[in-house]
C-alpha atoms as a PDB file:
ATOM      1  CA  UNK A   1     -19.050  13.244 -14.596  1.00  0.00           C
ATOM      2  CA  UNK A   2     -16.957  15.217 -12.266  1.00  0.00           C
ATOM      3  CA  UNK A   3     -18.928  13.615  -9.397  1.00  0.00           C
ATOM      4  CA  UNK A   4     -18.091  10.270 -10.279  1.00  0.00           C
ATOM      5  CA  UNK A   5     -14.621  11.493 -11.301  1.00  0.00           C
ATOM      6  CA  UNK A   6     -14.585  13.027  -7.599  1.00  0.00           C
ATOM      7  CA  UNK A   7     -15.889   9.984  -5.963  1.00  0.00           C
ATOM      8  CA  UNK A   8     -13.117   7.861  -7.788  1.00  0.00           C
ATOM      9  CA  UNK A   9     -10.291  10.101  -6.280  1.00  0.00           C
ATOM     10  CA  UNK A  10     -11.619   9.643  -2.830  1.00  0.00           C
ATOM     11  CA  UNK A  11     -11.969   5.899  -3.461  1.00  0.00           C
ATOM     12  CA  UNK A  12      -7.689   5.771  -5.172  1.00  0.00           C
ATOM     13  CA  UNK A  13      -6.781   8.209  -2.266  1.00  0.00           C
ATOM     14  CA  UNK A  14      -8.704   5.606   0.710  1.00  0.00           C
ATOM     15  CA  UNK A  15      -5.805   2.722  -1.013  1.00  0.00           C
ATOM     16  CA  UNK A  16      -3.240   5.142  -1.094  1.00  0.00           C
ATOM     17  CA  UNK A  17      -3.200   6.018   1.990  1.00  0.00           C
ATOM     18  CA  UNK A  18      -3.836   2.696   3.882  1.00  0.00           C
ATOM     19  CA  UNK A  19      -0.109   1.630   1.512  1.00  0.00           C
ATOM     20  CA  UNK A  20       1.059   4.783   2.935  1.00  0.00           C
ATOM     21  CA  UNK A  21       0.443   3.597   6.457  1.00  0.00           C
ATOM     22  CA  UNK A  22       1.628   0.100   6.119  1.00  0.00           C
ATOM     23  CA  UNK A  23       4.995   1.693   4.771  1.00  0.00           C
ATOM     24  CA  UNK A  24       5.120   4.126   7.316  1.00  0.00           C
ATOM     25  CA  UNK A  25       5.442   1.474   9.630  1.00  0.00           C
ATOM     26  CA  UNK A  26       7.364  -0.368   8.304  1.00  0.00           C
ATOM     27  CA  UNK A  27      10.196   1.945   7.799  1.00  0.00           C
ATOM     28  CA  UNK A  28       9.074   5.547   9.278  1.00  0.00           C
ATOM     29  CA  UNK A  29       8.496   4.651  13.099  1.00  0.00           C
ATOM     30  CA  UNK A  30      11.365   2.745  13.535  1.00  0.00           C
ATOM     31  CA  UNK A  31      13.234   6.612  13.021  1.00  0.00           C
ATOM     32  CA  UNK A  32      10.593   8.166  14.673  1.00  0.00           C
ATOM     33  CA  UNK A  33      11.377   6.152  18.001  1.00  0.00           C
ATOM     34  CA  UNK A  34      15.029   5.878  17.508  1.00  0.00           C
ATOM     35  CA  UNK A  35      15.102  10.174  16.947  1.00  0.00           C
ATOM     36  CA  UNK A  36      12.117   9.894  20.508  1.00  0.00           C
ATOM     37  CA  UNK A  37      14.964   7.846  22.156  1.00  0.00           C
ATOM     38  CA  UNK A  38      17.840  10.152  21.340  1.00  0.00           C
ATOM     39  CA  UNK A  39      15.841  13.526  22.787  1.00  0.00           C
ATOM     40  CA  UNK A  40      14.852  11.591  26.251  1.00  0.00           C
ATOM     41  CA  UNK A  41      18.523  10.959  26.786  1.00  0.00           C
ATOM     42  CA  UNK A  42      19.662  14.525  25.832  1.00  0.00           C
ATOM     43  CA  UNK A  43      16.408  16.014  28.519  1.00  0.00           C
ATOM     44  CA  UNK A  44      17.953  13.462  30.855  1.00  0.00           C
ATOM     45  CA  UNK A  45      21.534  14.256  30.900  1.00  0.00           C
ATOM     46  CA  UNK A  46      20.100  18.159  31.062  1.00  0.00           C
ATOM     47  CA  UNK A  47      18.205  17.204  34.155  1.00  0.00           C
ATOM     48  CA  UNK A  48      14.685  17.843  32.531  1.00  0.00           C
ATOM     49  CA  UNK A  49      11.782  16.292  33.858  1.00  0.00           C
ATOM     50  CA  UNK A  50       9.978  14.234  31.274  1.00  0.00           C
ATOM     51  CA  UNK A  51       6.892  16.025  29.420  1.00  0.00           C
ATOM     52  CA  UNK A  52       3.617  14.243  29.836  1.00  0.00           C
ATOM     53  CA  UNK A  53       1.993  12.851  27.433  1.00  0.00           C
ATOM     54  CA  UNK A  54      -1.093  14.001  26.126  1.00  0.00           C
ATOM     55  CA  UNK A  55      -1.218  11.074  23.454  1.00  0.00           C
ATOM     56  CA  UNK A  56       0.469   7.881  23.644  1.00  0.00           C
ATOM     57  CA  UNK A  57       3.297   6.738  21.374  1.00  0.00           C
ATOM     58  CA  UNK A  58       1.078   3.480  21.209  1.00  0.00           C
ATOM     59  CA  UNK A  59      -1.968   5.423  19.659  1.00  0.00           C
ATOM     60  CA  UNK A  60       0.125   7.871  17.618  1.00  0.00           C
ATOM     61  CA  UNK A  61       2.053   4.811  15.577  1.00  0.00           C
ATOM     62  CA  UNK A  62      -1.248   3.179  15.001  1.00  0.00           C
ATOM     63  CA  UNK A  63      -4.934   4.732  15.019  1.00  0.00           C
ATOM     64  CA  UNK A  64      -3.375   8.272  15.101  1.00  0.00           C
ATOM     65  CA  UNK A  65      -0.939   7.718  11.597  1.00  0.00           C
ATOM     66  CA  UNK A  66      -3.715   5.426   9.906  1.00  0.00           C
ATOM     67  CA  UNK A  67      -6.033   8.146  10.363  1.00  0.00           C
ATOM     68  CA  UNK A  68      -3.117  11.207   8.917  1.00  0.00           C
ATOM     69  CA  UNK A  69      -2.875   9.024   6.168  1.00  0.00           C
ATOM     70  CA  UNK A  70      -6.560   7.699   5.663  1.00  0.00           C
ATOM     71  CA  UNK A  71      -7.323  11.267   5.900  1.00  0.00           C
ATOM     72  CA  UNK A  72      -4.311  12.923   3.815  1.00  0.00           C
ATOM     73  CA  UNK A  73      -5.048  10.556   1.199  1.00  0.00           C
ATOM     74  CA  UNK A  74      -8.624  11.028   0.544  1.00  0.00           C
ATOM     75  CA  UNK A  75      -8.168  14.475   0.203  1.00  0.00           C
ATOM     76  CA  UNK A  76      -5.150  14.523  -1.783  1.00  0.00           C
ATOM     77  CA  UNK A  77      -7.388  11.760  -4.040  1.00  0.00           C
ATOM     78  CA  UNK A  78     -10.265  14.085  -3.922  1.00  0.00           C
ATOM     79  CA  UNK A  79      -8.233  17.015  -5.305  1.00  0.00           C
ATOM     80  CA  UNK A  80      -5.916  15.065  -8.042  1.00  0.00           C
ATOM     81  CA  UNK A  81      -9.598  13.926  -9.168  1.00  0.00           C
ATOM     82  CA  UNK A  82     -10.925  17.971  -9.937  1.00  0.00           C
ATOM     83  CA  UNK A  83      -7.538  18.481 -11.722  1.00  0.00           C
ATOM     84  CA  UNK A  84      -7.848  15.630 -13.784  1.00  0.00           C
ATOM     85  CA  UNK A  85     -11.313  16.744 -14.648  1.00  0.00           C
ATOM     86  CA  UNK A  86     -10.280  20.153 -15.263  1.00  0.00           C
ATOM     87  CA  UNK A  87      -7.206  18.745 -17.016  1.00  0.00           C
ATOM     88  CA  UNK A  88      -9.134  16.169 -19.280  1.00  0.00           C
ATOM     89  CA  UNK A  89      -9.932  17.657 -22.497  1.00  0.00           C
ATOM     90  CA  UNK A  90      -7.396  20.989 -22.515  1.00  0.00           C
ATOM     91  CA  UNK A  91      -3.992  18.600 -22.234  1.00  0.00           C
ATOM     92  CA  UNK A  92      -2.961  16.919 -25.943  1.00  0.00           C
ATOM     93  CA  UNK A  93      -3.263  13.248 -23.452  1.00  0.00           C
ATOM     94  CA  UNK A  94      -6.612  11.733 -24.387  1.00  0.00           C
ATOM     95  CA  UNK A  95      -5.898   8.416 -22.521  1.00  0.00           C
ATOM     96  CA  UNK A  96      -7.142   8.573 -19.532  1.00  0.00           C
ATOM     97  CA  UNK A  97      -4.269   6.684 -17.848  1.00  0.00           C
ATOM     98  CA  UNK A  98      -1.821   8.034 -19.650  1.00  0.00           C
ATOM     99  CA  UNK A  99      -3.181  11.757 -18.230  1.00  0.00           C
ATOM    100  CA  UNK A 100      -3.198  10.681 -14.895  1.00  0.00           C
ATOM    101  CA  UNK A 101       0.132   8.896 -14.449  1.00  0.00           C
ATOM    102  CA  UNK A 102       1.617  12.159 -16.226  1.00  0.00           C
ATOM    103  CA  UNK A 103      -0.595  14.601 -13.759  1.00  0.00           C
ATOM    104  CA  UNK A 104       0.857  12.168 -10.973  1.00  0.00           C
ATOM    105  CA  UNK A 105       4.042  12.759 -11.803  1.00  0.00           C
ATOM    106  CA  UNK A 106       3.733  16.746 -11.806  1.00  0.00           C
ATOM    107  CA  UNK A 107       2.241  16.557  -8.702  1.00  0.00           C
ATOM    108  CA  UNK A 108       4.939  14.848  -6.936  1.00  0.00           C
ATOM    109  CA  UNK A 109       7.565  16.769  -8.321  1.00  0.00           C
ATOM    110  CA  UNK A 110       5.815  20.265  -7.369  1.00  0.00           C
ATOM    111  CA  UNK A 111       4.497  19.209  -4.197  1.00  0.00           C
ATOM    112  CA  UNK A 112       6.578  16.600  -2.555  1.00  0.00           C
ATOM    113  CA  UNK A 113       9.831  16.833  -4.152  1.00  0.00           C
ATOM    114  CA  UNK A 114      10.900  20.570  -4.984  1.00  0.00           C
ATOM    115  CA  UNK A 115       9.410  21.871  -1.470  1.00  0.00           C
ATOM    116  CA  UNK A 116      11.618  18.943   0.124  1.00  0.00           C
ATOM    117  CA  UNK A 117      14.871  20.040  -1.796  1.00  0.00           C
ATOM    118  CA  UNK A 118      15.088  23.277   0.677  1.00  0.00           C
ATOM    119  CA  UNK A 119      12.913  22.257   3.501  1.00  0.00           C
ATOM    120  CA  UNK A 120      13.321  18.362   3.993  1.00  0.00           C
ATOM    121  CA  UNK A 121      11.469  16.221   6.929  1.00  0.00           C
ATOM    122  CA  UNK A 122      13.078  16.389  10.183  1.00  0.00           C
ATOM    123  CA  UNK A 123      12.553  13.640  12.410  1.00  0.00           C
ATOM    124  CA  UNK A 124      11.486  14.438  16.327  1.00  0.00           C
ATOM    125  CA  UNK A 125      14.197  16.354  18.075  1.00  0.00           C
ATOM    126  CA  UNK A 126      15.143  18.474  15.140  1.00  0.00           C
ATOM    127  CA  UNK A 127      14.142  21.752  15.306  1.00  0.00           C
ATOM    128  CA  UNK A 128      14.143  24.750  17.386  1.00  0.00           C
ATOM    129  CA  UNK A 129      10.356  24.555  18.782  1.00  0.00           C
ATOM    130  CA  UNK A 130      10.533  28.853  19.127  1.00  0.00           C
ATOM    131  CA  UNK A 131      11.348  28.740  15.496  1.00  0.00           C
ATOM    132  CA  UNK A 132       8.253  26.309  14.422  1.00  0.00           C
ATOM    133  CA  UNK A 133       6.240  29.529  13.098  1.00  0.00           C
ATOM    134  CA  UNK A 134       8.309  30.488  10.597  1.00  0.00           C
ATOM    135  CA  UNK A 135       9.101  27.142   9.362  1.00  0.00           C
ATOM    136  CA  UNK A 136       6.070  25.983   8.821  1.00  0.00           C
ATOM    137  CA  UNK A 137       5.160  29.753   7.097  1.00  0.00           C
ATOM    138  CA  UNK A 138       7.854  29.330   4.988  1.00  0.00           C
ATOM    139  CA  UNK A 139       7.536  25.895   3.985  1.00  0.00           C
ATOM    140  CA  UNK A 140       4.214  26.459   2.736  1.00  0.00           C
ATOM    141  CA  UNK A 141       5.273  29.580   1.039  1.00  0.00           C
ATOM    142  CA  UNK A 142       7.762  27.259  -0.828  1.00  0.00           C
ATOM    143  CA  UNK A 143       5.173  24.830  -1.571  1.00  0.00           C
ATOM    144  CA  UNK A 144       3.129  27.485  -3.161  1.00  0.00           C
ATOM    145  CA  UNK A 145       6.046  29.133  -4.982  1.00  0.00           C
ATOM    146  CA  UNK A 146       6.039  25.517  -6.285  1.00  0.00           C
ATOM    147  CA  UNK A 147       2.137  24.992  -7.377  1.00  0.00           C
ATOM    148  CA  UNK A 148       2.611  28.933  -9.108  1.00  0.00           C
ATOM    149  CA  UNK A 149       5.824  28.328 -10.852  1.00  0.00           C
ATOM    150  CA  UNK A 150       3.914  24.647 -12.283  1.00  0.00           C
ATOM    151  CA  UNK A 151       1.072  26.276 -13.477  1.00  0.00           C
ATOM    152  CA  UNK A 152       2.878  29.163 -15.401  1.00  0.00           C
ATOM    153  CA  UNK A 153       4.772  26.578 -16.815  1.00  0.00           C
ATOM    154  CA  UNK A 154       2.006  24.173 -17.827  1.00  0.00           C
ATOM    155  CA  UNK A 155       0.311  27.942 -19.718  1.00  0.00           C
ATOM    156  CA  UNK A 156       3.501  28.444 -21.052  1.00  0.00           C
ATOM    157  CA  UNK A 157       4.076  25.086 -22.655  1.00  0.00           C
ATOM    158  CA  UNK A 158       0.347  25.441 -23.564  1.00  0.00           C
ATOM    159  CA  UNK A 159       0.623  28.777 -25.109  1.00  0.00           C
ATOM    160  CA  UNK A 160       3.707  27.626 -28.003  1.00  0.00           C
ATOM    161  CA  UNK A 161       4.244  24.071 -28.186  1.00  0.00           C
ATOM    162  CA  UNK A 162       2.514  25.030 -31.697  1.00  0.00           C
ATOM    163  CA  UNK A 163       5.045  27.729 -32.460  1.00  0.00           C
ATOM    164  CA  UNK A 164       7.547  25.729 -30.724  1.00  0.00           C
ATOM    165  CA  UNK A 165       6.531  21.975 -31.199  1.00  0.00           C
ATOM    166  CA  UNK A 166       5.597  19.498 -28.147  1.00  0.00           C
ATOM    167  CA  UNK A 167       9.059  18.517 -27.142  1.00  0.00           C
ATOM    168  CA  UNK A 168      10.944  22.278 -26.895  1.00  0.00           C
ATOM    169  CA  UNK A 169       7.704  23.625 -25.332  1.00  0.00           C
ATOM    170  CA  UNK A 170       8.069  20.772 -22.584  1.00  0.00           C
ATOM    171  CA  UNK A 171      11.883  21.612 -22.440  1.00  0.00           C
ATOM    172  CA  UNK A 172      10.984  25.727 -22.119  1.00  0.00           C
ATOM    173  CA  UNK A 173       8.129  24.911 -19.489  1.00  0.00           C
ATOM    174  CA  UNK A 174      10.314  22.607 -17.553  1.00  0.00           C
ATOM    175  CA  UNK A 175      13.113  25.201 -17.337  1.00  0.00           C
ATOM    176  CA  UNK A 176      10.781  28.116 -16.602  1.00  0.00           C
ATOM    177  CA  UNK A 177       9.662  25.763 -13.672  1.00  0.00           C
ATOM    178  CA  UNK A 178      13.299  25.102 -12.334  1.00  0.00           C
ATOM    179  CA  UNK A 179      14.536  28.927 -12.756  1.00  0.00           C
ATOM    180  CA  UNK A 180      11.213  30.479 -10.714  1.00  0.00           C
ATOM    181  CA  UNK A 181      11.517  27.982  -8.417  1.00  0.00           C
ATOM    182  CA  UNK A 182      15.316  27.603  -7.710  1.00  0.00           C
ATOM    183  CA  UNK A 183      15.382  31.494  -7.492  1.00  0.00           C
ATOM    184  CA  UNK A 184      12.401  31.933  -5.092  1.00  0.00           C
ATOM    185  CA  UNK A 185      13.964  29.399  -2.734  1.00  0.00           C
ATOM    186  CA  UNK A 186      17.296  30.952  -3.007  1.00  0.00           C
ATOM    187  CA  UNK A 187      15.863  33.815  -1.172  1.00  0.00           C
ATOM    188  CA  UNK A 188      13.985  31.553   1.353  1.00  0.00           C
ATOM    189  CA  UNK A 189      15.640  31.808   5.152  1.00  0.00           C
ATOM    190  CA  UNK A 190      17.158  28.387   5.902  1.00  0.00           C
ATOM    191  CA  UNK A 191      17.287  26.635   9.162  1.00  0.00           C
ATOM    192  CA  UNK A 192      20.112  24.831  10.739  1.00  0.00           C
ATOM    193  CA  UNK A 193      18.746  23.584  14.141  1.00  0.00           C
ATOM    194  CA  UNK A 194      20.261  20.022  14.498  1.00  0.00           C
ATOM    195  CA  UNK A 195      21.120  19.020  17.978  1.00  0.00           C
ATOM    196  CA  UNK A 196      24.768  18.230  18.400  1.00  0.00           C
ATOM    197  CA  UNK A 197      24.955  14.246  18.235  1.00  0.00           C
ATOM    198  CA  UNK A 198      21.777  13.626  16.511  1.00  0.00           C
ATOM    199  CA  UNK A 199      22.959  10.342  14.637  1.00  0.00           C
ATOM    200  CA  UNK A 200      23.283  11.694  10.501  1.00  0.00           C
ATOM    201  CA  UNK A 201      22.491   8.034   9.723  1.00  0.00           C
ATOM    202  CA  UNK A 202      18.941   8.679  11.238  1.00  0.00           C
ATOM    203  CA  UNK A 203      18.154  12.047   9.621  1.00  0.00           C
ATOM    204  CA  UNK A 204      19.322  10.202   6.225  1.00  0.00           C
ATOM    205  CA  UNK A 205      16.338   7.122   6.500  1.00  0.00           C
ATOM    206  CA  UNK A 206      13.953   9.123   7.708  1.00  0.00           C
ATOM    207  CA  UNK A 207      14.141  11.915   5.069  1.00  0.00           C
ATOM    208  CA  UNK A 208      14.464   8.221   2.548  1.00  0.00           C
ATOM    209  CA  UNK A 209      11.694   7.152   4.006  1.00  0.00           C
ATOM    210  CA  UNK A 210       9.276  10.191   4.128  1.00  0.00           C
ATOM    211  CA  UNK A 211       9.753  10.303   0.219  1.00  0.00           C
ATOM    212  CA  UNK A 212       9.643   6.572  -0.412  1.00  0.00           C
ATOM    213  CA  UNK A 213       6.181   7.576   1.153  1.00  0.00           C
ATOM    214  CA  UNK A 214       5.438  10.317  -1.027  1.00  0.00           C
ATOM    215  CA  UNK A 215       6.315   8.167  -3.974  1.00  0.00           C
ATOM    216  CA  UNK A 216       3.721   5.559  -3.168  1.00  0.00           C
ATOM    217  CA  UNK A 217       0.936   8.077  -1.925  1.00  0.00           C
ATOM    218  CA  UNK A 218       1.541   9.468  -5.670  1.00  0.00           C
ATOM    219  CA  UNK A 219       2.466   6.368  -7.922  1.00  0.00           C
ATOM    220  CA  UNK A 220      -0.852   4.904  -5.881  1.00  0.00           C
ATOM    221  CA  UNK A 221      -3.028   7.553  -7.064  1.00  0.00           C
ATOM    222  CA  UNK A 222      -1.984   8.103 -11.004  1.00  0.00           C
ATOM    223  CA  UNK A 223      -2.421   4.674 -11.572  1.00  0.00           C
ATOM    224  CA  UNK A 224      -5.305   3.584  -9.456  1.00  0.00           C
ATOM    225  CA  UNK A 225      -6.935   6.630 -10.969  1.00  0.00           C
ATOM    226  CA  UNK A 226      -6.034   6.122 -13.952  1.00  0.00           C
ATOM    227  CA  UNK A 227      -7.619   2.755 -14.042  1.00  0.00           C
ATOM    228  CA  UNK A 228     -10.751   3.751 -12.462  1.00  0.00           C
ATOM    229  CA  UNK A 229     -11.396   6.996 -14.479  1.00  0.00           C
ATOM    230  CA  UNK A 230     -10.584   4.787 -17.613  1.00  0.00           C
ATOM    231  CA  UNK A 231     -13.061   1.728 -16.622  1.00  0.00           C
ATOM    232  CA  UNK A 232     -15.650   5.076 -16.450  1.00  0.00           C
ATOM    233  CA  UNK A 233     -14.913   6.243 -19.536  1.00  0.00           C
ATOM    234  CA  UNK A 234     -15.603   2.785 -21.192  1.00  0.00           C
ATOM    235  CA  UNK A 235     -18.804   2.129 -19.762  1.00  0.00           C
ATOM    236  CA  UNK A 236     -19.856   5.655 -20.855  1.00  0.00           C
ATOM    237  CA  UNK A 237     -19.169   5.231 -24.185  1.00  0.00           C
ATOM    238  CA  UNK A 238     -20.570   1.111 -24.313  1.00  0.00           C
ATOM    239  CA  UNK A 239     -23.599   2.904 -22.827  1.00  0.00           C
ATOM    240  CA  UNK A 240     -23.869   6.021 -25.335  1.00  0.00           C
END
């Protein structure tokens, strides 16, 4: 069953990440080229020779994002799938949509929204390139301060919502989650590198947009999942 459950993830994660690209046109390149534009005029008034490119802007906006998506997606599909299997079964949510729209929505909030709140997506141009290291280290340290601090919750909620009922073992677990996290990434370096004049307007959509993108990568997966893995579960059971 986890196969099929596997090969069902993949398949959600494929859709979710073709939306993803559509969107990403639609309203993420337009900011990438506008922040593009803004750095060639700031190496031009500094008298620096443009830097070759090793990939076009022409493949990067098209096959290169449909495959970061096509790619991001199926994997991201492939892994929601194992934790719904895992999840299936030990969680008090026997319907299988209802499991994976709420395992959707823990997933965006621990991985694309809490790492976001103190490390947000810059556009091109923002960013000191000597300092890329130790974003990108701590970033992912924050992400997995994030994925920790969710899954002590989840064993905490698991451990007395009988003591404590459903609803004040949520409330507990979702308060755990805030404190671990919020004091973790209090203690997280932060990074002010924007260029004088970078346009605030264009830092603002393209931060919108890269979560409007997160939200359908997500919302795309718990419910195409959901209705998949359910449709399974039905013809199981007709079957048995």
């Amino acid at each position: 069953m986890t196969r099929i459950l596997l090969v069902r993830g993949m398949l959600a994660g494929v859709v979710a990440g073709l939306l993803v690209f559509a969107l990403a046109r639609w309203i993420g390149e337009p900011q990438v080229e506008r922040a593009i534009a803004f750095e060639t005029s700031m190496s031009q008034a500094k008298g620096h020779a443009p830097e070759p490119e090793i990939v076009s802007r022409k493949i990067q906006s098209s096959l290169g994002l449909l495959t970061a998506t096509t790619v991001d997606g199926t994997a991201l599909g492939g892994i929601f799938a194992l934790v719904f299997a895992f999840a299936y079964g030990r969680l008090p949510i026997g319907n299988p949509r209802a499991l994976s729209a709420v395992l959707a929505v823990l997933g965006f909030v621990t991985i694309a929204v809490v790492p976001a709140l103190k490390y947000p997506a810059n556009p091109p141009s923002v960013g000191n390139p000597e300092t890329i290291g130790i974003r990108t280290g701590a970033f992912f340290l924050m992400l997995g301060v994030s994925i920790a601090a969710a899954i002590l919750a989840v064993q905490v909620e698991h451990r007395v919502h009988t003591r404590l009922g459903v609803w004040n073992a949520s409330l507990l677990a979702i308060l755990l989650f805030m404190v671990v996290t919020a004091s973790i990434a209090h203690f997280l370096p932060n990074f002010d590198e924007v260029p004088a004049g970078f346009p605030v307007t264009l830092m603002w959509k393209f931060r919108v947009a890269a979560l409007e993108m997160q939200i359908l990568m997500w919302g795309t997966l718990g419910f195409l999942f959901g209705w998949l893995a359910e449709r399974e579960f039905e013809a199981r059971r007709l079957h048995d």
